[in-house]
N, C-alpha and C. Protein backbone atom coordinates (compact mmCIF):
# COMPACT_ATOMS: atom_id res chain seq x y z
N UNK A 1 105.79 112.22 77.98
CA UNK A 1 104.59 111.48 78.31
C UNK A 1 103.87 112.23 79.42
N UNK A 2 102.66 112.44 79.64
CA UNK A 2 101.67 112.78 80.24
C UNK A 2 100.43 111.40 80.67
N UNK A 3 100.22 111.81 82.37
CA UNK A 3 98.71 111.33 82.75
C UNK A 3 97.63 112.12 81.58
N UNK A 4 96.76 111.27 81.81
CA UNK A 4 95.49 111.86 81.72
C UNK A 4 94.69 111.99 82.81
N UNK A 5 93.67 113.14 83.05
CA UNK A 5 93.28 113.59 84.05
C UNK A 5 91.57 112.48 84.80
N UNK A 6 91.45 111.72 83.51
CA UNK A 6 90.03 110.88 83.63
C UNK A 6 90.48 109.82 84.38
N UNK A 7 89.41 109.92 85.67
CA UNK A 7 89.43 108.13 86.18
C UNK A 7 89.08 106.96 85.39
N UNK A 8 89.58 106.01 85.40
CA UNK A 8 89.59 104.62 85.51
C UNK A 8 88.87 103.93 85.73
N UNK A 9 87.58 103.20 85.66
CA UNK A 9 86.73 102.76 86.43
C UNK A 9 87.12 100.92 86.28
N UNK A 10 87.47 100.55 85.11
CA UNK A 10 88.09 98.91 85.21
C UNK A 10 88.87 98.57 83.48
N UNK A 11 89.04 97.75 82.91
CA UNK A 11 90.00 97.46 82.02
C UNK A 11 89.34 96.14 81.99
N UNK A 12 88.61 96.31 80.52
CA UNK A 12 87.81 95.78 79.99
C UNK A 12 86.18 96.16 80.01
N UNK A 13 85.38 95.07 79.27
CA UNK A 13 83.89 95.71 79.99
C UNK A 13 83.40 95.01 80.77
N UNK A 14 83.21 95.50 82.36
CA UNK A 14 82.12 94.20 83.02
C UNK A 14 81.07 94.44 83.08
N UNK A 15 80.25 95.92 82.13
CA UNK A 15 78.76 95.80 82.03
C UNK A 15 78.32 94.85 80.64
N UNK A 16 78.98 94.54 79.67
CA UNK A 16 78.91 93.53 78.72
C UNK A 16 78.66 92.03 79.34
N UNK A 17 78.61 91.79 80.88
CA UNK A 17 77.87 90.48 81.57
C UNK A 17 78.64 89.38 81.04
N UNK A 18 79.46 89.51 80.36
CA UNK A 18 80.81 88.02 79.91
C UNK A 18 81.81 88.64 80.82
N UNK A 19 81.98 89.21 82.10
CA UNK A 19 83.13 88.67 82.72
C UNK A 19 84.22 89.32 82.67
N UNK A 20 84.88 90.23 81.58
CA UNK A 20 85.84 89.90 80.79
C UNK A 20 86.50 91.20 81.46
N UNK A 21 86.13 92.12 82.21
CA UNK A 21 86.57 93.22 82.61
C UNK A 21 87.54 92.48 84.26
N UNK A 22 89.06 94.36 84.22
CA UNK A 22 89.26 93.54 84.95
C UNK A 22 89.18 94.98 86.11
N UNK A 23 89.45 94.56 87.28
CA UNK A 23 89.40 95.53 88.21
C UNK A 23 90.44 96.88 87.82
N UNK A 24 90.64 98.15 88.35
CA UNK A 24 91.66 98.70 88.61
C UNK A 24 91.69 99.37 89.99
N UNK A 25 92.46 99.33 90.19
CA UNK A 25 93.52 100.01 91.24
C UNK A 25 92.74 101.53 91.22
N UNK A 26 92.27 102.77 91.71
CA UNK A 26 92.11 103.73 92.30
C UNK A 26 93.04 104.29 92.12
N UNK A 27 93.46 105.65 91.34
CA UNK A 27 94.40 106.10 90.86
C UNK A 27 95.26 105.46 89.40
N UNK A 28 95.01 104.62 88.97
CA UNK A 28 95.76 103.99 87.85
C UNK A 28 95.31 104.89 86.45
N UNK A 29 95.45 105.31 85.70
CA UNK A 29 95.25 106.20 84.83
C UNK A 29 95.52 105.57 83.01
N UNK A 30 95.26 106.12 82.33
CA UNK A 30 96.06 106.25 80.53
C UNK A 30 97.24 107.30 81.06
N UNK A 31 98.19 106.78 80.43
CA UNK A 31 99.62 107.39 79.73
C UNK A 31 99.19 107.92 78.53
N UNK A 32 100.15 109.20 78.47
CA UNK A 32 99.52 109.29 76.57
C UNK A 32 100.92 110.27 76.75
N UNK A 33 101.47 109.18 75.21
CA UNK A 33 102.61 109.09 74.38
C UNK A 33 102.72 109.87 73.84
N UNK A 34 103.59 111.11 73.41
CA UNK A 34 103.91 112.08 72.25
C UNK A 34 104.05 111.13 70.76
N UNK A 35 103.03 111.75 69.82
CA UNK A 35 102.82 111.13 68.63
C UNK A 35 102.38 109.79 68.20
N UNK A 36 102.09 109.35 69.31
CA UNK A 36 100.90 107.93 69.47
C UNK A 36 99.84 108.23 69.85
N UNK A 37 98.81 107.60 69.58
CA UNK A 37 96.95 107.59 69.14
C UNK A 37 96.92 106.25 69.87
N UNK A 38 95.99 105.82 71.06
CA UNK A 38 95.58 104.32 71.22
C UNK A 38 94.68 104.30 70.67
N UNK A 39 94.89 102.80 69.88
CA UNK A 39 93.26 102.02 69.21
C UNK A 39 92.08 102.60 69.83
N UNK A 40 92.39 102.32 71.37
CA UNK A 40 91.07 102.42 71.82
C UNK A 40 90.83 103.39 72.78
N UNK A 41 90.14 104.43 72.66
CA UNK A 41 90.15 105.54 73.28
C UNK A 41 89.93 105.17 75.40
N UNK A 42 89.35 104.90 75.52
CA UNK A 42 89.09 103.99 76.96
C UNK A 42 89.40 103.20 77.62
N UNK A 43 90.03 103.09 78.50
CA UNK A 43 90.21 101.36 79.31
C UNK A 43 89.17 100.51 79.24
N UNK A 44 88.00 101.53 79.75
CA UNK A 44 86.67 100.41 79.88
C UNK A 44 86.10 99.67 78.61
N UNK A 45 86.60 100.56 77.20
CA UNK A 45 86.43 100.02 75.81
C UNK A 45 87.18 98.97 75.57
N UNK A 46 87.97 98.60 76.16
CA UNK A 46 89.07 97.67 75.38
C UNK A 46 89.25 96.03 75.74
N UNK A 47 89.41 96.10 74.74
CA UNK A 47 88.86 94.02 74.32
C UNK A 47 90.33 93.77 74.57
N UNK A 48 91.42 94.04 75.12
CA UNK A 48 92.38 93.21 75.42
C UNK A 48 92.62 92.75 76.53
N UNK A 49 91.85 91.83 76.94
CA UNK A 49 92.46 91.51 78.50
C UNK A 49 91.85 89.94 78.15
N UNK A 50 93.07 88.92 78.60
CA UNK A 50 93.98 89.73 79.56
C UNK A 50 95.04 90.96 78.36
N UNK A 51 95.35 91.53 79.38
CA UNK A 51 96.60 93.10 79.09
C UNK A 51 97.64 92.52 78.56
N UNK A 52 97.98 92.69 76.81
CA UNK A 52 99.09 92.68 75.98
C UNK A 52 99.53 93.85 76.33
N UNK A 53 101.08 93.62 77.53
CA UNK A 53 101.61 95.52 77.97
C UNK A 53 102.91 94.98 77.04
N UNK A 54 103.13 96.50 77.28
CA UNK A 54 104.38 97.31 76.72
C UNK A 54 105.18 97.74 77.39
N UNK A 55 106.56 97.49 77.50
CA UNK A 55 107.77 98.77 78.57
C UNK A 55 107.51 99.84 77.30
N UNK A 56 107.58 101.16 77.89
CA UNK A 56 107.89 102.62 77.06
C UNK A 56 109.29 103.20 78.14
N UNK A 57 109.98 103.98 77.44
CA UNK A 57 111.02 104.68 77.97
C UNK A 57 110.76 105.84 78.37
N UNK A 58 111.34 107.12 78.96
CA UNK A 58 110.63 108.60 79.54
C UNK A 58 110.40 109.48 78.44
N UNK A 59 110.84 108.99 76.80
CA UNK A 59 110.73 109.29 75.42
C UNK A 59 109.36 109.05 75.30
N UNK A 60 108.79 108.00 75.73
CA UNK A 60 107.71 107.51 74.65
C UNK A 60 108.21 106.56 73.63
N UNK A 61 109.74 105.75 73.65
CA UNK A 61 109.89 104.93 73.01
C UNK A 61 109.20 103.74 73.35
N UNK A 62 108.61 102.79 72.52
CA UNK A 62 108.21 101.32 72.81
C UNK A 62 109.60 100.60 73.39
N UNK A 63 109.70 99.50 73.85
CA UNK A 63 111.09 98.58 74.42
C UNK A 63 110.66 97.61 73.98
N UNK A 64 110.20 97.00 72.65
CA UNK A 64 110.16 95.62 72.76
C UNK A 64 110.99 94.35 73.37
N UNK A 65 112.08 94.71 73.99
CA UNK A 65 113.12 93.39 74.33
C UNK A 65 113.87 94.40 75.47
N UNK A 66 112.94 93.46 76.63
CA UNK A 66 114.21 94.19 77.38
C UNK A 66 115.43 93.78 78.02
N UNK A 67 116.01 93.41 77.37
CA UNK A 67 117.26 92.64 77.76
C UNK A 67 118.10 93.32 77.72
N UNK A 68 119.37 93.39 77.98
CA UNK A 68 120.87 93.95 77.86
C UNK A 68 120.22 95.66 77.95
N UNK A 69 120.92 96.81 77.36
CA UNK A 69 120.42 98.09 77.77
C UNK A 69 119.17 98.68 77.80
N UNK A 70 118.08 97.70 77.32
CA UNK A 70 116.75 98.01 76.79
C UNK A 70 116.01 98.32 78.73
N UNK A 71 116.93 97.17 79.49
CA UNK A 71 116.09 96.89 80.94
C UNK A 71 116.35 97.92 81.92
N UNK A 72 117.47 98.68 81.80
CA UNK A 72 117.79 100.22 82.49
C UNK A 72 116.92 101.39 82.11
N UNK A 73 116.52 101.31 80.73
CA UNK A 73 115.85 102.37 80.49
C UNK A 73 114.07 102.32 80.65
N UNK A 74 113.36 100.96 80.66
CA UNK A 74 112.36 100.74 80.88
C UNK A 74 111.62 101.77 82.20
N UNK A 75 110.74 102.26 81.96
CA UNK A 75 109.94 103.45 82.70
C UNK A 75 108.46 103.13 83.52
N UNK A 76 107.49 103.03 82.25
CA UNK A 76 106.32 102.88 82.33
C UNK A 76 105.61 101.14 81.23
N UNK A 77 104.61 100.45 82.40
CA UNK A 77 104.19 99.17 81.71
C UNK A 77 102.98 99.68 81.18
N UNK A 78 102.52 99.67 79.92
CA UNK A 78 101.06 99.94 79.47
C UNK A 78 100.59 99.15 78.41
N UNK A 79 99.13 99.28 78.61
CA UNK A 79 98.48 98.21 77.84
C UNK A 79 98.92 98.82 76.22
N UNK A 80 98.74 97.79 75.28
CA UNK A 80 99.25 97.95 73.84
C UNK A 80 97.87 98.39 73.37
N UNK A 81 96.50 98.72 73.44
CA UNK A 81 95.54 98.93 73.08
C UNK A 81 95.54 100.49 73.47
N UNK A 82 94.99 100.66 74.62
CA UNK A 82 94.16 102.04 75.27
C UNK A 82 95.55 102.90 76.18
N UNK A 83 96.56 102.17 76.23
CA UNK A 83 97.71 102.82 77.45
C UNK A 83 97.55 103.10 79.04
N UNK A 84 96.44 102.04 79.33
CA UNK A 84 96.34 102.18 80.88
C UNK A 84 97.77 102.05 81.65
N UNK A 85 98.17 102.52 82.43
CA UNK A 85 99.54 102.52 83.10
C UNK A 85 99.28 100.84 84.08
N UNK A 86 99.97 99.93 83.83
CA UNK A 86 100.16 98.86 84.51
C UNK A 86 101.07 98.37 85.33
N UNK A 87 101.65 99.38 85.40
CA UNK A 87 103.33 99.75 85.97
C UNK A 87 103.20 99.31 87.52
């Protein structure tokens, strides 16, 4: 897994005037997964918020359940749309 080098400006849109965008953090970035594509190329593009995240492992595996050995290996939290790091 790799940053991407583009700032962040918020997660969601708040020039669309509904609200719906949310702040970020200064430094918060996209993750980008070996052999995963996000839906949505942008944070600022993306209609999921609030943030449906994901645990990923230092693989790039998804963790859907992290319970029993799934919760040791958990790495990075990212959105399931665009991969903003929420971690």
């Amino acid at each position: 897994m790799r940053r991407r080098e583009e700032l962040v400006r918020c997660h969601g849109n708040f020039d669309a005037g509904w609200g719906t965008g949310e702040w970020v953090y200064p430094g918060r970035t996209v993750i980008e997964v070996p052999g995963w594509t996000w839906a949505v190329a942008r944070p600022e593009d993306c209609p999921d918020v609030p943030v449906t995240r994901c645990w990923y492992d230092r693989e790039g595996y998804r963790l859907p359940n992290l319970l029993g050995s799934n919760a040791r290996r958990a790495l990075v939290l990212l959105c399931g749309l665009c991969g903003l790091d929420c971690t």
